[in-house]
C-alpha atoms as a PDB file:
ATOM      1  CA  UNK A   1     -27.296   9.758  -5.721  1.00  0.00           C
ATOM      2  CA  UNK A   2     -26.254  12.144  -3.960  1.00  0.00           C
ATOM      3  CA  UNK A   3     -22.504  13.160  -1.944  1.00  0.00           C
ATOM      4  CA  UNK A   4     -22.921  10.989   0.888  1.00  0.00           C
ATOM      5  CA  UNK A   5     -23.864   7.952  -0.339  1.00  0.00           C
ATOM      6  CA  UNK A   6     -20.848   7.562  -3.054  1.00  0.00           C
ATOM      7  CA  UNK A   7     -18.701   7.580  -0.478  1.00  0.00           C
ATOM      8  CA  UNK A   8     -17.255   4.221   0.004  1.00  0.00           C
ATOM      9  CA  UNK A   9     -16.986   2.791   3.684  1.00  0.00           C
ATOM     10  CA  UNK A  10     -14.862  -0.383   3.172  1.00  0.00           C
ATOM     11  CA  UNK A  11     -12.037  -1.616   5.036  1.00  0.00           C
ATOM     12  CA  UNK A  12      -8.493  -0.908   4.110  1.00  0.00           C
ATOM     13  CA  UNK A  13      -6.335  -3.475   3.294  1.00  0.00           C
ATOM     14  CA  UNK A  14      -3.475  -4.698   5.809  1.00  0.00           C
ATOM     15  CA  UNK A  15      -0.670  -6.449   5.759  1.00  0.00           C
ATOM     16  CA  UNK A  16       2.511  -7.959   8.121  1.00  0.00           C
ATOM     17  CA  UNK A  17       5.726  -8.140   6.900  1.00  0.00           C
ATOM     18  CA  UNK A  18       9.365  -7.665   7.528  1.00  0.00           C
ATOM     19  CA  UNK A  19      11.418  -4.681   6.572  1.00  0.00           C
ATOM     20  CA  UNK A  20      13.954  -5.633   3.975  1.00  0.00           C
ATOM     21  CA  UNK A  21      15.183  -2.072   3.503  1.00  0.00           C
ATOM     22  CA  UNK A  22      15.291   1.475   5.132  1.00  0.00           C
ATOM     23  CA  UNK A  23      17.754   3.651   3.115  1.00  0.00           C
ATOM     24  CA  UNK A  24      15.653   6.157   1.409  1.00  0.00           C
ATOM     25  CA  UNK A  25      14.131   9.234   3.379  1.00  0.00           C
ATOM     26  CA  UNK A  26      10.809   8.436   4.915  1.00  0.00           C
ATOM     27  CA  UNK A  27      10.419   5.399   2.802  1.00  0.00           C
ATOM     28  CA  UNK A  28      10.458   1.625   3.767  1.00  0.00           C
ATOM     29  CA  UNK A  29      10.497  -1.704   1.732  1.00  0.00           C
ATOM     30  CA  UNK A  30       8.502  -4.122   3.399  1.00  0.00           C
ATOM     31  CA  UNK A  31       8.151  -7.758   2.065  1.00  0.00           C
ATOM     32  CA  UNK A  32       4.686  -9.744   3.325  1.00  0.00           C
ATOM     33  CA  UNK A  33       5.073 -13.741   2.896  1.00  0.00           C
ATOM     34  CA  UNK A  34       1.378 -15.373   2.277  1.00  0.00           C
ATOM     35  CA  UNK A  35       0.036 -18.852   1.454  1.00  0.00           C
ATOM     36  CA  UNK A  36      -2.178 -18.462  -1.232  1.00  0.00           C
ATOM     37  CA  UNK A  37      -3.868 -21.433  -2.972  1.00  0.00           C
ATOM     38  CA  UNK A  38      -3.499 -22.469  -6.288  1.00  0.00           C
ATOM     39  CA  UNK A  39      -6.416 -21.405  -8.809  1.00  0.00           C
ATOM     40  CA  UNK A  40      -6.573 -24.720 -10.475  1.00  0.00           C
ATOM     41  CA  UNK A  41      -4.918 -27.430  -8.410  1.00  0.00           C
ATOM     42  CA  UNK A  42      -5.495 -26.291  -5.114  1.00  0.00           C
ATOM     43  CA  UNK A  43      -2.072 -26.481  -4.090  1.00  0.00           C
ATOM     44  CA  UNK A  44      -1.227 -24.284  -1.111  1.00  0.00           C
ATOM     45  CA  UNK A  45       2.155 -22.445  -2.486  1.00  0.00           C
ATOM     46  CA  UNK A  46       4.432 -19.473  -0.809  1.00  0.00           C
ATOM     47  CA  UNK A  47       3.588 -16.035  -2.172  1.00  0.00           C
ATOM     48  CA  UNK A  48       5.942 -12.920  -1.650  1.00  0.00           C
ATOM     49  CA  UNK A  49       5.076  -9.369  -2.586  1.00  0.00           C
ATOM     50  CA  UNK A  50       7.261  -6.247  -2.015  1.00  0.00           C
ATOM     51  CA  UNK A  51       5.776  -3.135  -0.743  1.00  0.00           C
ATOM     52  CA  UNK A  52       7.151   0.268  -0.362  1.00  0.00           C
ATOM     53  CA  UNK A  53       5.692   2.143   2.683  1.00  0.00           C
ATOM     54  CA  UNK A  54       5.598   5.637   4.220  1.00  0.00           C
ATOM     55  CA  UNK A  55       7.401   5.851   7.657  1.00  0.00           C
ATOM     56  CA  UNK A  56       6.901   9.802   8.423  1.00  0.00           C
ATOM     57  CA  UNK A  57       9.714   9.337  11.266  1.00  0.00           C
ATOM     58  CA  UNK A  58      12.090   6.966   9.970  1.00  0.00           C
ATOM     59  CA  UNK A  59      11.391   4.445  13.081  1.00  0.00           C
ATOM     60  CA  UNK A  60      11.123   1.417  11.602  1.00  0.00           C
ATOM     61  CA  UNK A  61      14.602  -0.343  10.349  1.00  0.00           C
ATOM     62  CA  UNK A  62      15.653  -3.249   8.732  1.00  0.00           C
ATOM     63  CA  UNK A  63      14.476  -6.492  10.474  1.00  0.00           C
ATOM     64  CA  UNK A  64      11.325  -4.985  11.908  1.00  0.00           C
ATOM     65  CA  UNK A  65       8.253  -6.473  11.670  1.00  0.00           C
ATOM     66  CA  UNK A  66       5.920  -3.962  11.138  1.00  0.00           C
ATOM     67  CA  UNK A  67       1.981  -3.491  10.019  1.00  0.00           C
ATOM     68  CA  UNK A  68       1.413  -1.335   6.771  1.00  0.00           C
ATOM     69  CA  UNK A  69      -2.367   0.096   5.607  1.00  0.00           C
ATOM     70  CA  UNK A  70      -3.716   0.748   2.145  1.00  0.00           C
ATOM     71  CA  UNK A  71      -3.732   4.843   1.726  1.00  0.00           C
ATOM     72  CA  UNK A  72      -4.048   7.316  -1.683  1.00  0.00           C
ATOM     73  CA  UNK A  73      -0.412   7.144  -3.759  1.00  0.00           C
ATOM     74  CA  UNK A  74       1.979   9.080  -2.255  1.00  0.00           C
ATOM     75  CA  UNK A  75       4.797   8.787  -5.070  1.00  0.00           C
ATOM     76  CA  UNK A  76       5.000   6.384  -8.393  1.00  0.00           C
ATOM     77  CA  UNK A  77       5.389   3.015  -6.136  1.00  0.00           C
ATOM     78  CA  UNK A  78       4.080   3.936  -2.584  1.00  0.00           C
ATOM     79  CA  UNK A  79       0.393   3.855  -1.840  1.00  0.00           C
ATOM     80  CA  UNK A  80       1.163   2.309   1.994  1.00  0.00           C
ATOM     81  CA  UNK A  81       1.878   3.666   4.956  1.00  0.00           C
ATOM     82  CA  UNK A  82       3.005   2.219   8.222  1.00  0.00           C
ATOM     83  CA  UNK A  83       0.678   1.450  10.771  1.00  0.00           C
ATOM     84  CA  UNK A  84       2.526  -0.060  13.960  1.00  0.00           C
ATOM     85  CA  UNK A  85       5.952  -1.600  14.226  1.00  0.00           C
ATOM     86  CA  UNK A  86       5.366  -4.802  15.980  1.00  0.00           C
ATOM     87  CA  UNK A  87       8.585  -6.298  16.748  1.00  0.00           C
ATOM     88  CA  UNK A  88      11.783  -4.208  16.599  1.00  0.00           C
ATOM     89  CA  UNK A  89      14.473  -6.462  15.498  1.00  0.00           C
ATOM     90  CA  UNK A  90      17.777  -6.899  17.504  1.00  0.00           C
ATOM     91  CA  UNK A  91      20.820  -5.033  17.138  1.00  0.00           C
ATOM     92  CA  UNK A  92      24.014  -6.901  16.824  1.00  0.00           C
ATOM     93  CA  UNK A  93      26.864  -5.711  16.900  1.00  0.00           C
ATOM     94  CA  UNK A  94      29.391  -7.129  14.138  1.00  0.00           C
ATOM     95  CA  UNK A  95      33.216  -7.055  15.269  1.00  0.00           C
ATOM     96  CA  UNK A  96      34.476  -5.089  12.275  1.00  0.00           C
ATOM     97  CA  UNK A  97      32.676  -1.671  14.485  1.00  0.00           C
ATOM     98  CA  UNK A  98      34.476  -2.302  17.199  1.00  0.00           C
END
């Protein structure tokens, strides 16, 4: 066998969730919401998985909805990386920064 052919080609995997936290440096928390069916019963039930993510730039904040990809481990929890924000959340103001 040689070099070429143990390469593996496959697809990485992707997910969409929602940013549920933005404080560290270049590191988001992303939560992805699925409907997975029950192994047994069949029952369709709510599944939520947290994610940490690398966001080279720091543009994605809490509330986004953003795309993350499968990549090699970067630290001890992240092996994602952000792919695309795809809706920025909206800013509101809150009267106590007035």
């Amino acid at each position: 066998m040689s070099q070429e052919e143990s390469v593996k080609t496959g697809k990485r995997k992707e997910f969409v969730g929602n940013v549920v936290s933005d404080k560290m440096q270049k590191t988001i928390v992303v939560e992805v919401n699925r409907l997975v069916s029950h192994a047994k019963y069949g029952k369709t039930m709510k599944s939520k998985a947290r994610f940490k993510a690398h966001d080279e730039k720091n543009e994605a904040h809490v509330g986004d909805k953003v795309r993350i990809v499968e990549t090699r481990p970067l630290s001890k929890d992240k092996r994602w990386r952000l792919a695309e924000i795809i809706l920025k959340a909206k800013i509101v103001e809150s009267p106590n920064d007035i």
